[in-house]
N, C-alpha and C. Protein backbone atom coordinates (compact mmCIF):
# COMPACT_ATOMS: atom_id res chain seq x y z
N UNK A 1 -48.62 35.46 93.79
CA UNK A 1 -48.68 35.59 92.35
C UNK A 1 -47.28 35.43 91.78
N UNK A 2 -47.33 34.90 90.81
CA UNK A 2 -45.61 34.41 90.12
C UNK A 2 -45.66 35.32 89.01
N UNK A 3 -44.63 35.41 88.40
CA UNK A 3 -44.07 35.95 87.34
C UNK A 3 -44.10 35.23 86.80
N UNK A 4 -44.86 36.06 85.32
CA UNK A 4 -45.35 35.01 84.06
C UNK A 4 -43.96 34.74 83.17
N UNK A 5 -43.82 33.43 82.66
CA UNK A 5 -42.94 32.78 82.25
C UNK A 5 -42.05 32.93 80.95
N UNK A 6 -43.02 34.13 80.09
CA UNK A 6 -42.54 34.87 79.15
C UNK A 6 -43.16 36.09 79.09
N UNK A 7 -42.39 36.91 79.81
CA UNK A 7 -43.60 38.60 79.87
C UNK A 7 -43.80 39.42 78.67
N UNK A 8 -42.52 39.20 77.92
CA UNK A 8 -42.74 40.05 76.20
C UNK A 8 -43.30 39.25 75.39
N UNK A 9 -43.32 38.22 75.28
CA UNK A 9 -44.42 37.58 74.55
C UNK A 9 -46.00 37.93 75.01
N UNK A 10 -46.00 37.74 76.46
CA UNK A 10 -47.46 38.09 77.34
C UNK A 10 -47.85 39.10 76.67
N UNK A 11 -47.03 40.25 76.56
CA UNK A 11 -46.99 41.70 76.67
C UNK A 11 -47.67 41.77 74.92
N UNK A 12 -46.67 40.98 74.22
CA UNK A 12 -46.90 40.99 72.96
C UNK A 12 -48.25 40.40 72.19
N UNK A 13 -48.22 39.21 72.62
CA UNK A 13 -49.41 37.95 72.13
C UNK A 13 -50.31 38.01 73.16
N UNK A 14 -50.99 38.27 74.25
CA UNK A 14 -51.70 38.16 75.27
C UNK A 14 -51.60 36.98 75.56
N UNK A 15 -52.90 36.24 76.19
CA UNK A 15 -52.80 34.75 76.43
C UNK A 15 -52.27 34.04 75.73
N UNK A 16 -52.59 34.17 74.29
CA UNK A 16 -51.72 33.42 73.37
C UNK A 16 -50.71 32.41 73.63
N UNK A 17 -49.55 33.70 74.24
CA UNK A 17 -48.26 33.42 74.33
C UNK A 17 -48.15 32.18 75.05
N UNK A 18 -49.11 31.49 76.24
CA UNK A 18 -48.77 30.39 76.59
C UNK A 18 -49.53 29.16 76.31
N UNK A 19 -49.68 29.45 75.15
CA UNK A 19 -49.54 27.90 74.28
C UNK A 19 -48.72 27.86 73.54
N UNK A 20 -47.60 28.70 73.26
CA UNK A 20 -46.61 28.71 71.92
C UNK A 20 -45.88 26.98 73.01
N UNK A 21 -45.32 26.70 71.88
CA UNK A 21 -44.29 25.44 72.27
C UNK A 21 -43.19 26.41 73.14
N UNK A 22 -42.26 26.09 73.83
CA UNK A 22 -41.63 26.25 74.42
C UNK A 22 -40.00 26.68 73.65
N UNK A 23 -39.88 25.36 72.38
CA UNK A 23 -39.21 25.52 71.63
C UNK A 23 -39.02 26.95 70.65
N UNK A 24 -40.29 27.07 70.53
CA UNK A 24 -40.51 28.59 69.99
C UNK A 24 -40.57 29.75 70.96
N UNK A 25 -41.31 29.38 72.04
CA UNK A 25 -40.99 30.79 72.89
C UNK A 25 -39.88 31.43 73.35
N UNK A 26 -39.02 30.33 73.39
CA UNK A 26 -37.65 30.62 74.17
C UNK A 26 -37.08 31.45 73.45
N UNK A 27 -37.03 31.34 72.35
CA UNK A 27 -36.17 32.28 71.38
C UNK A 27 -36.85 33.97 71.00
N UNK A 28 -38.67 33.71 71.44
CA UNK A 28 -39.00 34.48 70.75
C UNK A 28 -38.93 35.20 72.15
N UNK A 29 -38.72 35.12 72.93
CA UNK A 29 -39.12 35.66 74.58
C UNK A 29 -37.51 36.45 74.53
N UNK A 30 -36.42 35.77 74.08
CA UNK A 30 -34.98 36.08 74.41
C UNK A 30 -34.54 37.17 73.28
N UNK A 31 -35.53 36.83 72.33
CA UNK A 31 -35.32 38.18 70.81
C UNK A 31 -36.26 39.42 71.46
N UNK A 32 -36.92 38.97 72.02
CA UNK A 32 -38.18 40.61 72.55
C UNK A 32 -37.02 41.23 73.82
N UNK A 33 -36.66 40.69 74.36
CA UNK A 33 -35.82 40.90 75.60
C UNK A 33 -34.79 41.49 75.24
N UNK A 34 -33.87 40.93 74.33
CA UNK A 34 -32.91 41.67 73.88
C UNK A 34 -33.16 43.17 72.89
N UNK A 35 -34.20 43.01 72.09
CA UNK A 35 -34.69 44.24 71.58
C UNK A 35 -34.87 45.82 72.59
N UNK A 36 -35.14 45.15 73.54
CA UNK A 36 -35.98 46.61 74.79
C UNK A 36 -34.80 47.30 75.31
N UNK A 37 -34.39 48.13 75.08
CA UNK A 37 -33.79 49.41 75.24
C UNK A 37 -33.68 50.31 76.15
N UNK A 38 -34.03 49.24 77.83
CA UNK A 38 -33.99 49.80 78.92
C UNK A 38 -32.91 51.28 79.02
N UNK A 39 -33.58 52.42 79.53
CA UNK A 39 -32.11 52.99 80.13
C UNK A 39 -31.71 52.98 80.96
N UNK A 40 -30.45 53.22 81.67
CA UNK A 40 -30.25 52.88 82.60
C UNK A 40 -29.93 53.83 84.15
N UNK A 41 -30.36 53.55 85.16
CA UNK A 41 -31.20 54.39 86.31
C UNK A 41 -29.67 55.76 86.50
N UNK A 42 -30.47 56.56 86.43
CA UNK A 42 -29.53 57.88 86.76
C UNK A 42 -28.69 57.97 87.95
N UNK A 43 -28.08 57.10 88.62
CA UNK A 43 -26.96 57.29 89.94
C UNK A 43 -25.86 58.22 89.58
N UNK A 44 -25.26 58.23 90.87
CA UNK A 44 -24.21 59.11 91.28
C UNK A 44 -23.27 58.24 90.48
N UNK A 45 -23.00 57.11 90.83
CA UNK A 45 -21.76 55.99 90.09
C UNK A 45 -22.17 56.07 88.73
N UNK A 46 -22.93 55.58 87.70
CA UNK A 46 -23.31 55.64 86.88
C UNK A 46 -23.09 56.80 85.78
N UNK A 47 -23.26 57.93 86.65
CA UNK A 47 -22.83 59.60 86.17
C UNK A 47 -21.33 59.37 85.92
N UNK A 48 -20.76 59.45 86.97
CA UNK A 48 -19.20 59.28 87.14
C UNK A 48 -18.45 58.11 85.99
N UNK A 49 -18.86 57.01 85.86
CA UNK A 49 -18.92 56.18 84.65
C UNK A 49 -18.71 56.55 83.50
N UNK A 50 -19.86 57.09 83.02
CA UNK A 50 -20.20 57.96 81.99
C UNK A 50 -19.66 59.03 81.40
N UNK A 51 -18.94 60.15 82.82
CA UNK A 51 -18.20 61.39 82.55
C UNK A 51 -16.76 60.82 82.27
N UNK A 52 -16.37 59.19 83.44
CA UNK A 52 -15.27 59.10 83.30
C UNK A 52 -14.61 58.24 81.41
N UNK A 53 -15.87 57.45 80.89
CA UNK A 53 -15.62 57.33 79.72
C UNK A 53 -15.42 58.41 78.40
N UNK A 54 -15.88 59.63 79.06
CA UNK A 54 -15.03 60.44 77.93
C UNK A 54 -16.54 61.39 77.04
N UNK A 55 -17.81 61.17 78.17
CA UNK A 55 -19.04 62.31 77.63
C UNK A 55 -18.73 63.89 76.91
N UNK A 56 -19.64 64.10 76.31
CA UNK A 56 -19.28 65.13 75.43
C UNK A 56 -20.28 66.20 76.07
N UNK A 57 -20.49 67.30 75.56
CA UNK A 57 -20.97 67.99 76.65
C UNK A 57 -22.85 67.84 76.68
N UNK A 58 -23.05 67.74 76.07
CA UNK A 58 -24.60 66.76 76.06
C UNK A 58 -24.56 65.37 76.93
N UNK A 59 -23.86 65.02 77.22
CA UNK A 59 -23.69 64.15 78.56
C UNK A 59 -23.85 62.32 77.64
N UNK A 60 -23.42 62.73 76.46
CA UNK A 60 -23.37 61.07 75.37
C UNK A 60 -22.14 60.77 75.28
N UNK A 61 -21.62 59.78 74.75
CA UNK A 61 -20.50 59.51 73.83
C UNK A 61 -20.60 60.20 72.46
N UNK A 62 -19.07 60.34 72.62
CA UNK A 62 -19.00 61.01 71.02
C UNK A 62 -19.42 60.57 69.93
N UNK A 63 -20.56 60.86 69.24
CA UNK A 63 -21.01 60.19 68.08
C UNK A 63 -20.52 60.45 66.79
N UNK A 64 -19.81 61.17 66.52
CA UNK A 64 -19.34 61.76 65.11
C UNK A 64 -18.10 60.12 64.77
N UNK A 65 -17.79 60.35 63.24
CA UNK A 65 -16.68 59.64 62.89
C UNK A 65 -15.23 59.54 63.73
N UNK A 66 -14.56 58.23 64.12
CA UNK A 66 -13.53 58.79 64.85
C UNK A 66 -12.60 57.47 64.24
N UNK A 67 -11.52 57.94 64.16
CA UNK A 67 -10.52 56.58 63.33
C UNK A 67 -10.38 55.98 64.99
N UNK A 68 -10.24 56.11 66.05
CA UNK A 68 -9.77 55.23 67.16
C UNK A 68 -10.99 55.70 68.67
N UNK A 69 -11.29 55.06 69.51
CA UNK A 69 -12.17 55.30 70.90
C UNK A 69 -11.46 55.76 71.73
N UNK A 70 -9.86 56.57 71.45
CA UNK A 70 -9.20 57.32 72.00
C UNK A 70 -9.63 58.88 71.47
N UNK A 71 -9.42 58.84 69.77
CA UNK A 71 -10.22 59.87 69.78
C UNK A 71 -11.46 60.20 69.79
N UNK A 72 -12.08 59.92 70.06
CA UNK A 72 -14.18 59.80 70.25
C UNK A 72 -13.70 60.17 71.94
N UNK A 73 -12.55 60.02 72.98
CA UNK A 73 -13.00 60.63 73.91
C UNK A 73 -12.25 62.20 73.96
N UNK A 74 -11.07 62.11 73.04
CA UNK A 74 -10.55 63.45 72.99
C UNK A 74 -11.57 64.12 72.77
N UNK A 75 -12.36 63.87 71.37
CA UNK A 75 -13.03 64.93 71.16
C UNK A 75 -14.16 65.07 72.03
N UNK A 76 -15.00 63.82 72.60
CA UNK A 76 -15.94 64.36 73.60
C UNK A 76 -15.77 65.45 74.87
N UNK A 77 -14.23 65.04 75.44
CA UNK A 77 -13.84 66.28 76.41
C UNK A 77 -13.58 67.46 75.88
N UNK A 78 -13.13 67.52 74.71
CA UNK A 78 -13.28 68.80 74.04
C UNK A 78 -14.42 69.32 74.06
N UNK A 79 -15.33 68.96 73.32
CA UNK A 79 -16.85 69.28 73.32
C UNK A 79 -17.11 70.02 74.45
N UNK A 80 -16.87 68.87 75.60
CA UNK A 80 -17.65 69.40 76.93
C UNK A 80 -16.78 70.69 77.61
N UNK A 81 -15.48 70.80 77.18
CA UNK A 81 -14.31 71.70 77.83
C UNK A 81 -15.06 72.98 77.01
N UNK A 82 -15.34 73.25 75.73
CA UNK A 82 -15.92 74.06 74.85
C UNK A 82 -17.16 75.07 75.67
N UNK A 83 -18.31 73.75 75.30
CA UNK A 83 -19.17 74.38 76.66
C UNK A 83 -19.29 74.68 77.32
N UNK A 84 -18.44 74.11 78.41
CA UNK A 84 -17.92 75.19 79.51
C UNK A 84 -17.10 76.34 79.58
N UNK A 85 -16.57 76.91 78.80
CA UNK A 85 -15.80 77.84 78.22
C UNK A 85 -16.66 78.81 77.90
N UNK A 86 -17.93 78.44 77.11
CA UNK A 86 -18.86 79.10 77.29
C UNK A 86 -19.69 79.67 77.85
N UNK A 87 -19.94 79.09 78.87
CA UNK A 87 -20.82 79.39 79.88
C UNK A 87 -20.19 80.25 80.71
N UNK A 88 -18.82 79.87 80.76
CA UNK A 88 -17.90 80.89 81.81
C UNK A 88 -17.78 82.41 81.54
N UNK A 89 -17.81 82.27 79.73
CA UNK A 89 -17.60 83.80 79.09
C UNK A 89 -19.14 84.41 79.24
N UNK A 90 -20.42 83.51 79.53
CA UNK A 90 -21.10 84.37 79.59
C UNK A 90 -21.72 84.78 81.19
N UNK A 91 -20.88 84.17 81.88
CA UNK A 91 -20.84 84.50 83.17
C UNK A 91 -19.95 85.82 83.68
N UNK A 92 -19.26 85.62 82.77
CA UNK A 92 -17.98 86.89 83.04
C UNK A 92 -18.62 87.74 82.43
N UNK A 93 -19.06 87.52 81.19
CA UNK A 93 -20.04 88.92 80.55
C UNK A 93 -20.81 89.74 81.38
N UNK A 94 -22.07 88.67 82.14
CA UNK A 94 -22.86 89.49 82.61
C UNK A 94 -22.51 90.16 84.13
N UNK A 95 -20.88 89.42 84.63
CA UNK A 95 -20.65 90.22 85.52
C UNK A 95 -20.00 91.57 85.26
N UNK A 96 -19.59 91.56 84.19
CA UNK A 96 -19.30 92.59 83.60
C UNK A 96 -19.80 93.81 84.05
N UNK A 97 -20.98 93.40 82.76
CA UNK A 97 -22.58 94.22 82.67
C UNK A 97 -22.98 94.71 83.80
N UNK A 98 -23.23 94.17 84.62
CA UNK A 98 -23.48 94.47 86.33
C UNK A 98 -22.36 95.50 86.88
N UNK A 99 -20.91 95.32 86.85
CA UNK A 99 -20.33 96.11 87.11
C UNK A 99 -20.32 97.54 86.63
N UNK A 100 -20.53 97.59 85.19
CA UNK A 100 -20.28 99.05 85.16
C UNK A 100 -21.72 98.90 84.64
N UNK A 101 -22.85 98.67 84.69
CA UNK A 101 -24.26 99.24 84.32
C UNK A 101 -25.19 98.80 85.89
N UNK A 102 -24.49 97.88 86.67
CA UNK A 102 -25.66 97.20 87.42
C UNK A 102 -25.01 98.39 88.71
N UNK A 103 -26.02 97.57 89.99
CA UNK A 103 -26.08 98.34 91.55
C UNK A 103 -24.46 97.75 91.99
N UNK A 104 -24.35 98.45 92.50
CA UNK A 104 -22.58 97.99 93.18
C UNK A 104 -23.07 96.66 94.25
N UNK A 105 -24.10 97.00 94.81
CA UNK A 105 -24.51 95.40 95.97
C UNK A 105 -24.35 94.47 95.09
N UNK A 106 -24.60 94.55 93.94
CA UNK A 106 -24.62 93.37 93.03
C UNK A 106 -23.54 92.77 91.94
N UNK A 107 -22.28 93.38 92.06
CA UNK A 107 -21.19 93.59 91.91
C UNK A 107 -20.68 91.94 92.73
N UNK A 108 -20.19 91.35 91.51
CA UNK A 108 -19.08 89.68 92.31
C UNK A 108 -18.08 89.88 92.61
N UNK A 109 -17.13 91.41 92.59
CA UNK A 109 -15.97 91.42 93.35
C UNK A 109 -15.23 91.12 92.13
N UNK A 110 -13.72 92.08 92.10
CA UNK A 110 -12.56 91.74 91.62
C UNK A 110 -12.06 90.09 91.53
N UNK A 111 -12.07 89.71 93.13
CA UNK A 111 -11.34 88.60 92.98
C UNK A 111 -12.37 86.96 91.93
N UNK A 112 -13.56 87.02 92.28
CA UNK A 112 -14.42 86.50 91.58
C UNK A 112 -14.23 87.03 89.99
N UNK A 113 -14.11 87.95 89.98
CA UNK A 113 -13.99 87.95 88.47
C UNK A 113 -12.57 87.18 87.12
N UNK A 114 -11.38 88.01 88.60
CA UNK A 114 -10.11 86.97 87.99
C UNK A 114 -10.29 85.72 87.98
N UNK A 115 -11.13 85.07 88.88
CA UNK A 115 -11.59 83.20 89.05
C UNK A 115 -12.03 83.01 87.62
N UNK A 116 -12.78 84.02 87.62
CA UNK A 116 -13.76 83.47 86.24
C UNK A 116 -12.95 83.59 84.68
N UNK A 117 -12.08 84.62 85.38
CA UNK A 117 -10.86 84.98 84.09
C UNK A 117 -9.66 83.91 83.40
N UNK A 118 -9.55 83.17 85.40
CA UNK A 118 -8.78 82.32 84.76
C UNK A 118 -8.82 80.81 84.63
N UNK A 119 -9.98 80.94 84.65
CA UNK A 119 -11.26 79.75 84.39
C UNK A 119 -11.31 79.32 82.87
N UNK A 120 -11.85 80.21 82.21
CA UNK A 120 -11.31 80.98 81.12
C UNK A 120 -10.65 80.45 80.34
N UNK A 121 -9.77 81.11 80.99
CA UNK A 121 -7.97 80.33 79.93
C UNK A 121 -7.55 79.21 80.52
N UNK A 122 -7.85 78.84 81.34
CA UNK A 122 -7.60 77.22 81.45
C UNK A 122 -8.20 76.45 80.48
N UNK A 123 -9.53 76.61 80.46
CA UNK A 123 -10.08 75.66 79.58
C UNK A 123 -9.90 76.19 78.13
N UNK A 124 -9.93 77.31 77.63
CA UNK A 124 -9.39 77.61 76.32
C UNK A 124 -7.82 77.32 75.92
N UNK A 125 -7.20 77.04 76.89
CA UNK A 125 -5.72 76.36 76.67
C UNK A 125 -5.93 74.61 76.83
N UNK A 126 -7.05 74.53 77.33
CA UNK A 126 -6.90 72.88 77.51
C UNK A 126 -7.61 72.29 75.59
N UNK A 127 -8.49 73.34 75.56
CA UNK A 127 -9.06 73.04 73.93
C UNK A 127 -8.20 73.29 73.36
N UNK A 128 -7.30 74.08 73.03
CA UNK A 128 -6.22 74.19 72.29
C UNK A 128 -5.32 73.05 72.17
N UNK A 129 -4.71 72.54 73.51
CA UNK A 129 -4.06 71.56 73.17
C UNK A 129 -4.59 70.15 72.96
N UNK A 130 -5.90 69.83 73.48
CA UNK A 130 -6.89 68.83 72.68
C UNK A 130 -6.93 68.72 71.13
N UNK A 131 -7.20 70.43 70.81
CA UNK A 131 -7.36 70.03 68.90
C UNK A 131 -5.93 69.93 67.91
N UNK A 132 -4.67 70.02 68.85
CA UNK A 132 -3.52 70.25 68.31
C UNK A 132 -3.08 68.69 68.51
N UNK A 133 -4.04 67.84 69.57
CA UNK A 133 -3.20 66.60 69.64
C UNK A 133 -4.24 65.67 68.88
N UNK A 134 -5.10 66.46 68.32
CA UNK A 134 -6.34 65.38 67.39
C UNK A 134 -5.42 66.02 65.96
């Protein structure tokens, strides 16, 4: 079995599609084709791509207004440095919580906690100097 000779037209016009002239299909086959909005397959490389162009913490490009695509990635690593900043404070929170309300077995240890402390201020010093250089 072959592959039909214009599939978005197929797809579009049913049989139709192969009686259009050729002159006409070509264009109309290459306008449906270009329209479709494949995404593209979730890999390991692909990820890395993506993070290394400058993703925001929703895992997009920066969509807001940006005078240059230098800043659209400042601010996307900001974004994502943000979020994680977050997540860290509420990781430290609830080890907190655990420490002086929870079972001591369940206790992450001093030294785990400074990790998370200075986890922390890394990334709240890295946002800092992100929004001071935007």
């Amino acid at each position: 079995m072959t592959a039909p000779r214009y599939p978005y037209l197929l797809a579009t016009l049913g049989d139709a599609a192969e009686h259009l002239p050729r002159e006409l299909a070509e264009p109309l086959e290459a306008a449906l084709s270009a329209a479709v909005d494949l995404p593209e397959p979730i890999t390991l490389v692909g990820c890395l791509q993506r993070i290394r162009s400058g993703d925001a913490a929703d895992g997009q490009p920066w969509k807001g207004p940006v005078p240059s695509p230098g800043q659209g990635v400042t601010r996307a690593r900001t974004d994502r440095a943000a979020a994680g900043l977050i997540t860290l404070l509420e990781v430290f929170h609830a080890a907190k919580r655990v420490r002086v309300d929870g079972a001591e077995k369940d206790d992450i240890g001093d030294g785990a906690r400074e990790g998370l402390l200075l986890a922390c201020r890394g990334l709240a010093e890295y946002v800092e100097l992100q929004l001071h250089a935007a």
